[in-house]
PDB file of N, CA and C in Angstrom:
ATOM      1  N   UNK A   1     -21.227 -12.794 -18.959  1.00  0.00           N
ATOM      2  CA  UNK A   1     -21.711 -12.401 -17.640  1.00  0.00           C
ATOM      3  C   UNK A   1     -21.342 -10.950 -17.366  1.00  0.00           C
ATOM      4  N   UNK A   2     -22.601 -10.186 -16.899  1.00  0.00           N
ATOM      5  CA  UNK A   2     -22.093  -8.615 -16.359  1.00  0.00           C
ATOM      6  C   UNK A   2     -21.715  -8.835 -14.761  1.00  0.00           C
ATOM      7  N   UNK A   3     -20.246  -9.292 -14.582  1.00  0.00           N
ATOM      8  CA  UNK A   3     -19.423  -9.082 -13.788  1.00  0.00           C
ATOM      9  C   UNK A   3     -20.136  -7.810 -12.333  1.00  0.00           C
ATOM     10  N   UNK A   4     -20.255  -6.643 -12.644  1.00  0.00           N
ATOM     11  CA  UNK A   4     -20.615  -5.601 -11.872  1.00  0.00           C
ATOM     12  C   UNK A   4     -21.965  -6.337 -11.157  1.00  0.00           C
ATOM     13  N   UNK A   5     -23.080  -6.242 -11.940  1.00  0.00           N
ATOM     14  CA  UNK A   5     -24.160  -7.177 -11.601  1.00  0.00           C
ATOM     15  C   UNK A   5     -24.044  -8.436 -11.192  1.00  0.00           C
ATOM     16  N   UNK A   6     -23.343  -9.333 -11.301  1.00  0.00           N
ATOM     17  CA  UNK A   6     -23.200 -10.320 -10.279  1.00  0.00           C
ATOM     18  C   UNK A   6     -23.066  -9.952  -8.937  1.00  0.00           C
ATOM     19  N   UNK A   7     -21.781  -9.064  -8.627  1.00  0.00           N
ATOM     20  CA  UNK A   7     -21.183  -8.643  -7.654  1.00  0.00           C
ATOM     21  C   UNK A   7     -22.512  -7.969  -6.704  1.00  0.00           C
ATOM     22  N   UNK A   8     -22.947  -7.110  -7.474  1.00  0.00           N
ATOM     23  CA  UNK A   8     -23.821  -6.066  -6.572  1.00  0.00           C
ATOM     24  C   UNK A   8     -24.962  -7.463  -6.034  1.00  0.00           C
ATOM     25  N   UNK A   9     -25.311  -8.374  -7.198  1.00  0.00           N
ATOM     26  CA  UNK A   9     -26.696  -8.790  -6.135  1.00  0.00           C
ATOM     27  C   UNK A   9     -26.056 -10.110  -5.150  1.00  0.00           C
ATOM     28  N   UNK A  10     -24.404 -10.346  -5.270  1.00  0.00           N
ATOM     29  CA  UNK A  10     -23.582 -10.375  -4.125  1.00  0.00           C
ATOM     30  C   UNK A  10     -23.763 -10.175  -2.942  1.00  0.00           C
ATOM     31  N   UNK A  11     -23.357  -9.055  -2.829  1.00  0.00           N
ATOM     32  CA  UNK A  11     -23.648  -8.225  -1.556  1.00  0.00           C
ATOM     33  C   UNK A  11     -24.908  -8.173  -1.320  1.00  0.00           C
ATOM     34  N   UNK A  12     -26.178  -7.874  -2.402  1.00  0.00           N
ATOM     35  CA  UNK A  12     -27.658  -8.102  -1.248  1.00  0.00           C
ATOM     36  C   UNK A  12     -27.433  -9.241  -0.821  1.00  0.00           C
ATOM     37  N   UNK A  13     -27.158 -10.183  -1.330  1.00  0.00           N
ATOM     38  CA  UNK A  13     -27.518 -11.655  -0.791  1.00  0.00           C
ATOM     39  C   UNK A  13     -27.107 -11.651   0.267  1.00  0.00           C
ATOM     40  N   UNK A  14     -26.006 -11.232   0.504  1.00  0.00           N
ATOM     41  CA  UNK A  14     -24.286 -11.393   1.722  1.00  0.00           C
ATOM     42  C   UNK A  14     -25.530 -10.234   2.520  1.00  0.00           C
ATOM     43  N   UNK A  15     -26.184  -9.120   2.762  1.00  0.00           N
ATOM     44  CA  UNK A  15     -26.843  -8.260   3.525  1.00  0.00           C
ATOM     45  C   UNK A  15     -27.929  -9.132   4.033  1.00  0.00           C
ATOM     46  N   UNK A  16     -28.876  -9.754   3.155  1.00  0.00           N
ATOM     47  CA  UNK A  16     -29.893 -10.586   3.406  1.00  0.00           C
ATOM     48  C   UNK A  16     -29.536 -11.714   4.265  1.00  0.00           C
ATOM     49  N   UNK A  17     -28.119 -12.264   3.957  1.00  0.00           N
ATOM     50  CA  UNK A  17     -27.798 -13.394   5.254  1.00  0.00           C
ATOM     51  C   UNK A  17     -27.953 -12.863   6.513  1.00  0.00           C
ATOM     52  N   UNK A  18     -27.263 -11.706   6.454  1.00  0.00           N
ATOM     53  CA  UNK A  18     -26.757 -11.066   7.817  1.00  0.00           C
ATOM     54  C   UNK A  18     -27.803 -10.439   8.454  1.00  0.00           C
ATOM     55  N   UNK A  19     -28.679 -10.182   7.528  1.00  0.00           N
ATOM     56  CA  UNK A  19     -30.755  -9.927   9.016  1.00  0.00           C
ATOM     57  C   UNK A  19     -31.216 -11.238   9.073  1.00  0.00           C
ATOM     58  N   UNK A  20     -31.011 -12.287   7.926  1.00  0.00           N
ATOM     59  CA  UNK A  20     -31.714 -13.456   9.109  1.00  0.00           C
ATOM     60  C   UNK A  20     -30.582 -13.833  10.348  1.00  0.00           C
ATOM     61  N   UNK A  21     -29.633 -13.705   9.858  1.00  0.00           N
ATOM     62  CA  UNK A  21     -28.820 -13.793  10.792  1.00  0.00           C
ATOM     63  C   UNK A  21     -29.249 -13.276  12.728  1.00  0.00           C
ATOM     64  N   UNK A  22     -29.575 -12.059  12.011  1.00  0.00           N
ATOM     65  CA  UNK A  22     -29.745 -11.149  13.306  1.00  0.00           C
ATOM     66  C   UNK A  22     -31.047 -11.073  13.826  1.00  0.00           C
ATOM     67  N   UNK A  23     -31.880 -11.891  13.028  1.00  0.00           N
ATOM     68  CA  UNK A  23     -33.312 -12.146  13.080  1.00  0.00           C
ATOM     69  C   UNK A  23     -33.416 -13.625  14.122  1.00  0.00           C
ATOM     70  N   UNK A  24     -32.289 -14.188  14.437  1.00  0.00           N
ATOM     71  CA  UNK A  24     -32.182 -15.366  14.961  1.00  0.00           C
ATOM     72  C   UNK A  24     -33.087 -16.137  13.746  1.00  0.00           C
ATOM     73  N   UNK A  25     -33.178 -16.338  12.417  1.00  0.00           N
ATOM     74  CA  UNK A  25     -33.531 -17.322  11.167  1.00  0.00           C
ATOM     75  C   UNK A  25     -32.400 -18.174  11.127  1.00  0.00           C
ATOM     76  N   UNK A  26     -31.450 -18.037  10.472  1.00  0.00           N
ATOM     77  CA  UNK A  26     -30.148 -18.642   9.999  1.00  0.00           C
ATOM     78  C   UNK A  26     -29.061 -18.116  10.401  1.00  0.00           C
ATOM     79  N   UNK A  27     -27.736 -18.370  10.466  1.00  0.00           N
ATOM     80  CA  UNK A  27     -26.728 -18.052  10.855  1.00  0.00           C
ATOM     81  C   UNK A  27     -26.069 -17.609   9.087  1.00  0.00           C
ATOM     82  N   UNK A  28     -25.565 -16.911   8.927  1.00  0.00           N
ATOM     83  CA  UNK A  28     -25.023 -16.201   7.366  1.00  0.00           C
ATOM     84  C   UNK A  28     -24.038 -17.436   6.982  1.00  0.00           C
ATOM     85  N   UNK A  29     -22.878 -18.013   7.726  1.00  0.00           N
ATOM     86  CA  UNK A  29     -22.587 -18.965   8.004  1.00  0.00           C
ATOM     87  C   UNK A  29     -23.258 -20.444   7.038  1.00  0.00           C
ATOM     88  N   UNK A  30     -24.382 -20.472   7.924  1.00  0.00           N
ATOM     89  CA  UNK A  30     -25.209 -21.778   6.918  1.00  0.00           C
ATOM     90  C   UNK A  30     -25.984 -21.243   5.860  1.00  0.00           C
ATOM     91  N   UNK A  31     -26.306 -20.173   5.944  1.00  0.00           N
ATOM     92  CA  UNK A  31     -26.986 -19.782   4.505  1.00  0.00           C
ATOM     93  C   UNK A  31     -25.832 -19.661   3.988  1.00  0.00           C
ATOM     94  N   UNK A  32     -24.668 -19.569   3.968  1.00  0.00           N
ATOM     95  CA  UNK A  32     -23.920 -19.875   2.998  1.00  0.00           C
ATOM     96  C   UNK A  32     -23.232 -20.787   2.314  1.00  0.00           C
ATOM     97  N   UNK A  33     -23.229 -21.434   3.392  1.00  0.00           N
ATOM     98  CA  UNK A  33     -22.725 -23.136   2.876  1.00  0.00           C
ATOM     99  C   UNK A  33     -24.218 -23.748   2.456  1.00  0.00           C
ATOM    100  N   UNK A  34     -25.175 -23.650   2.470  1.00  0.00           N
ATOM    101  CA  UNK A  34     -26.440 -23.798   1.837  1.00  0.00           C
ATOM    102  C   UNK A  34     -26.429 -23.526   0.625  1.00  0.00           C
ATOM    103  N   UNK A  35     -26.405 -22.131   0.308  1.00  0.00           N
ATOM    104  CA  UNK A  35     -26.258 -21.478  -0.926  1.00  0.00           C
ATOM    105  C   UNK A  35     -24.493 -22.376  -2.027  1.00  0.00           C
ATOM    106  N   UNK A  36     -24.034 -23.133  -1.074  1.00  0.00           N
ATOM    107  CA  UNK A  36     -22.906 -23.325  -1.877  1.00  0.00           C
ATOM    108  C   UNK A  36     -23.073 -25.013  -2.596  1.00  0.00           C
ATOM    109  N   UNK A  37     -24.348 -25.703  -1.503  1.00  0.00           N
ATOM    110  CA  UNK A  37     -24.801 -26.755  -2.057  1.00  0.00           C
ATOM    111  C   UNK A  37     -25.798 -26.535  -2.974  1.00  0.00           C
ATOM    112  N   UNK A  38     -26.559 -26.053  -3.179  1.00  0.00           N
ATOM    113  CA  UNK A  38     -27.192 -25.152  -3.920  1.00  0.00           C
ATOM    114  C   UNK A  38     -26.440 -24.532  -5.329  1.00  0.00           C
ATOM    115  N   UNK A  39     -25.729 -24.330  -5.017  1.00  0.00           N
ATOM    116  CA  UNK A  39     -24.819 -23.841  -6.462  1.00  0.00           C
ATOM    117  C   UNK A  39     -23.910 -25.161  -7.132  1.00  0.00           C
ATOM    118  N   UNK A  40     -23.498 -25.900  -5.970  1.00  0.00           N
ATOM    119  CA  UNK A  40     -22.875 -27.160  -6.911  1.00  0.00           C
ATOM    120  C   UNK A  40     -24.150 -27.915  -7.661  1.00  0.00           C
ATOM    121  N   UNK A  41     -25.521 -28.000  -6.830  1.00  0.00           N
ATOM    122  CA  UNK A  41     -26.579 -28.767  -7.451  1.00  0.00           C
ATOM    123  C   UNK A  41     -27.226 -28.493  -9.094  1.00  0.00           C
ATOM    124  N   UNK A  42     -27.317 -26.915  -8.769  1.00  0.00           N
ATOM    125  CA  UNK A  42     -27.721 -25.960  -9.888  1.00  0.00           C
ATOM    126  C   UNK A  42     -26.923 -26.364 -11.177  1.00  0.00           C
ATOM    127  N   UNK A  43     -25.320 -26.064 -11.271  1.00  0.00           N
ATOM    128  CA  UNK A  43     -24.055 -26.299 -11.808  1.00  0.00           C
ATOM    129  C   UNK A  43     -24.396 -27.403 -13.038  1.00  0.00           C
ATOM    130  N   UNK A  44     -24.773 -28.839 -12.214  1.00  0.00           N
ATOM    131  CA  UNK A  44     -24.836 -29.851 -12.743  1.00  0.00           C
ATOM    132  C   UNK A  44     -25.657 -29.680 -13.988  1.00  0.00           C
ATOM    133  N   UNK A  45     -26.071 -28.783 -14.262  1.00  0.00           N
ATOM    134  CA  UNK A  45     -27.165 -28.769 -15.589  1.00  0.00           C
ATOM    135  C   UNK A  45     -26.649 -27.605 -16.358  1.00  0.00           C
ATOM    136  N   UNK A  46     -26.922 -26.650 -15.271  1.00  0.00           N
ATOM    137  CA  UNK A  46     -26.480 -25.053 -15.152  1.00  0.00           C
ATOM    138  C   UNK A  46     -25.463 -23.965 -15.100  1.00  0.00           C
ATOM    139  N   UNK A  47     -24.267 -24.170 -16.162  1.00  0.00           N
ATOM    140  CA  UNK A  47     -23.386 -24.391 -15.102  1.00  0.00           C
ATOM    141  C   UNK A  47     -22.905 -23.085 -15.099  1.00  0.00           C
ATOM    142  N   UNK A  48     -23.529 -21.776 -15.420  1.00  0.00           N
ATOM    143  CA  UNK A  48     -23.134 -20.304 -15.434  1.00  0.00           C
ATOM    144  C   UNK A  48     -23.931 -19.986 -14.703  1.00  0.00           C
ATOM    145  N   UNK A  49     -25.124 -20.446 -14.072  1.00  0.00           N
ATOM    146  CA  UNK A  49     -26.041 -20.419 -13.519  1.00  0.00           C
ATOM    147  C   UNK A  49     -25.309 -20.446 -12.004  1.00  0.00           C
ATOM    148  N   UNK A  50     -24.466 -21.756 -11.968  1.00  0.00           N
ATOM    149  CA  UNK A  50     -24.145 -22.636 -10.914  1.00  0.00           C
ATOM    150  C   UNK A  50     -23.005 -21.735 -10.402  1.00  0.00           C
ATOM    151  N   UNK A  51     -22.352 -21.008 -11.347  1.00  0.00           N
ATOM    152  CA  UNK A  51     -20.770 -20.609 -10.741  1.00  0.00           C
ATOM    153  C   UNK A  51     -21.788 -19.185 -10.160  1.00  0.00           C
ATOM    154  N   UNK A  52     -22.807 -18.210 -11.102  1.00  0.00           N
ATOM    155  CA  UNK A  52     -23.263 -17.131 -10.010  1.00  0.00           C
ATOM    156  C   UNK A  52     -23.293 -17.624  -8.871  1.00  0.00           C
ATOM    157  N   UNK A  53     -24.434 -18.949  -8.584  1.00  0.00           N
ATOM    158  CA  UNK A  53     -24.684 -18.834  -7.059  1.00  0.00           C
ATOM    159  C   UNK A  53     -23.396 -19.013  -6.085  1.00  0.00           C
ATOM    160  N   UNK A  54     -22.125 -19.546  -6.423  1.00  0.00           N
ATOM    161  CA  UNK A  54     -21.068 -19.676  -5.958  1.00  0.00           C
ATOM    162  C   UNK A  54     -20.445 -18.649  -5.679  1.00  0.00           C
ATOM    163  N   UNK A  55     -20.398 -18.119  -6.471  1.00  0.00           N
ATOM    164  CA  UNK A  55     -19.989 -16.536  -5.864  1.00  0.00           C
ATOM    165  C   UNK A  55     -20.469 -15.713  -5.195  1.00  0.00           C
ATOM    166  N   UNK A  56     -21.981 -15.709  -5.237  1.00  0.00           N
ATOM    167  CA  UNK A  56     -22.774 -15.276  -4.463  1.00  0.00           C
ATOM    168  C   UNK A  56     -22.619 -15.890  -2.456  1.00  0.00           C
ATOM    169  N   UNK A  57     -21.919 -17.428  -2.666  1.00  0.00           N
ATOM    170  CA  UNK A  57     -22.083 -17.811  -1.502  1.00  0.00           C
ATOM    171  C   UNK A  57     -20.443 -17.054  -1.023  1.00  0.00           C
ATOM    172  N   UNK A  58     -19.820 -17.433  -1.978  1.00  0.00           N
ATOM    173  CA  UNK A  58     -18.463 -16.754  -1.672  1.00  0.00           C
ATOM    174  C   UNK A  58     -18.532 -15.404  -1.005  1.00  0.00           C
ATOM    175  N   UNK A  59     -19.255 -14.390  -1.511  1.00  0.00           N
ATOM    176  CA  UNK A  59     -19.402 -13.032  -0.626  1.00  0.00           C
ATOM    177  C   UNK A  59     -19.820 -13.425   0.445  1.00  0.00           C
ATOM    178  N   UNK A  60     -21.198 -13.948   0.747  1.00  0.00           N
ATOM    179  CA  UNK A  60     -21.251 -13.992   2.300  1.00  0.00           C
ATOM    180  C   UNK A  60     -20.695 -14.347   2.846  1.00  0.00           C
ATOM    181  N   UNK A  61     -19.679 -15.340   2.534  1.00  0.00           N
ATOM    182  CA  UNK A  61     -18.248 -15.686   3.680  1.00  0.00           C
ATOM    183  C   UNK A  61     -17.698 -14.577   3.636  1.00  0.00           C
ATOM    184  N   UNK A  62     -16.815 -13.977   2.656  1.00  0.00           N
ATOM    185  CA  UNK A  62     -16.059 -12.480   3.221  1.00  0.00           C
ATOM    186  C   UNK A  62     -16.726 -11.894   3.642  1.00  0.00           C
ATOM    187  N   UNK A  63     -17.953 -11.070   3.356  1.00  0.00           N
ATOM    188  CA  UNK A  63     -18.393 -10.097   4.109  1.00  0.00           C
ATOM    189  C   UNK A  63     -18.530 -10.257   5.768  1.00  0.00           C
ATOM    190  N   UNK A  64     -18.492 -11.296   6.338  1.00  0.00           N
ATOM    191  CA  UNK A  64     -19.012 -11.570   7.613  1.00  0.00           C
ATOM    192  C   UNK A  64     -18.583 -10.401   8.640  1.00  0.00           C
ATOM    193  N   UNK A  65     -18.758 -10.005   9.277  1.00  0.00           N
ATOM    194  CA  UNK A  65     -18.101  -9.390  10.802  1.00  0.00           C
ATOM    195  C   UNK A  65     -17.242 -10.348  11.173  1.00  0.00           C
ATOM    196  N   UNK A  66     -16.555  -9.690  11.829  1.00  0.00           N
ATOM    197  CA  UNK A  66     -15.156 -10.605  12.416  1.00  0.00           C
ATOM    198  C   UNK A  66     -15.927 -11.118  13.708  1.00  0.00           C
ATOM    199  N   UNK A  67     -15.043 -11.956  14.206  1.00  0.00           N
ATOM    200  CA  UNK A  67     -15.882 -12.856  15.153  1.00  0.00           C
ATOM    201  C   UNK A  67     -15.019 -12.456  16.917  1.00  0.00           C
ATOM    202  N   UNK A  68     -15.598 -11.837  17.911  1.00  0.00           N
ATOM    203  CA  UNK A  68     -15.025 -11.502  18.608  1.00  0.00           C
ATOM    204  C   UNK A  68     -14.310 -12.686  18.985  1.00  0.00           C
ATOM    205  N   UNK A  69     -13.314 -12.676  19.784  1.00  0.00           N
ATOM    206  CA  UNK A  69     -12.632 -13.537  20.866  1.00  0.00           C
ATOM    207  C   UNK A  69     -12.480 -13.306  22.303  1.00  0.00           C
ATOM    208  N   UNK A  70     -13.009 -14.494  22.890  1.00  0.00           N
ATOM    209  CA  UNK A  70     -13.122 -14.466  24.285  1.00  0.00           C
ATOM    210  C   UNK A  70     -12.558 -14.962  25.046  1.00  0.00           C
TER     211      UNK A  70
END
C-alpha cells in the first residue's frame, strides 16, 4: 500500500463529508460511521480493500471541527 496516497484521498473524503455536511446532505459524523460499515462489509472478501476504507472513515472522525459548547 502507498501509505501517502491513502492518506491524501483521506482527507478528500474527510473534505467531501464536511460540504455534505454543510450542504444539510449528511452529517460527516454518519458518513462516517457509514463509511465504517462499509469498510467492515468490503473487508469480508477484501480485506486491504476493507482496512483503506477504514481509514478513510477514521480521518473523517479526526478531522471534524470541534463542536462548540453551550
Amino acid at each position: 500500500m502507498d501509505r501517502a496516497l491513502i492518506v491524501a484521498h483521506g482527507k478528500l473524503v474527510a473534505l467531501l463529508a464536511n460540504v455534505l455536511q454543510a450542504a444539510g446532505v449528511i452529517t460527516a459524523d454518519e458518513f462516517a460511521r457509514l463509511l465504517g460499515v462499509f469498510a467492515a462489509t468490503v473487508a469480508e472478501t477484501e480485506s486491504e480493500e476493507g482496512e483503506i476504507l477504514a481509514v478513510w472513515a477514521a480521518t473523517i472522525r479526526t478531522m471534524q471541527p470541534a463542536k462548540l459548547k453551550h
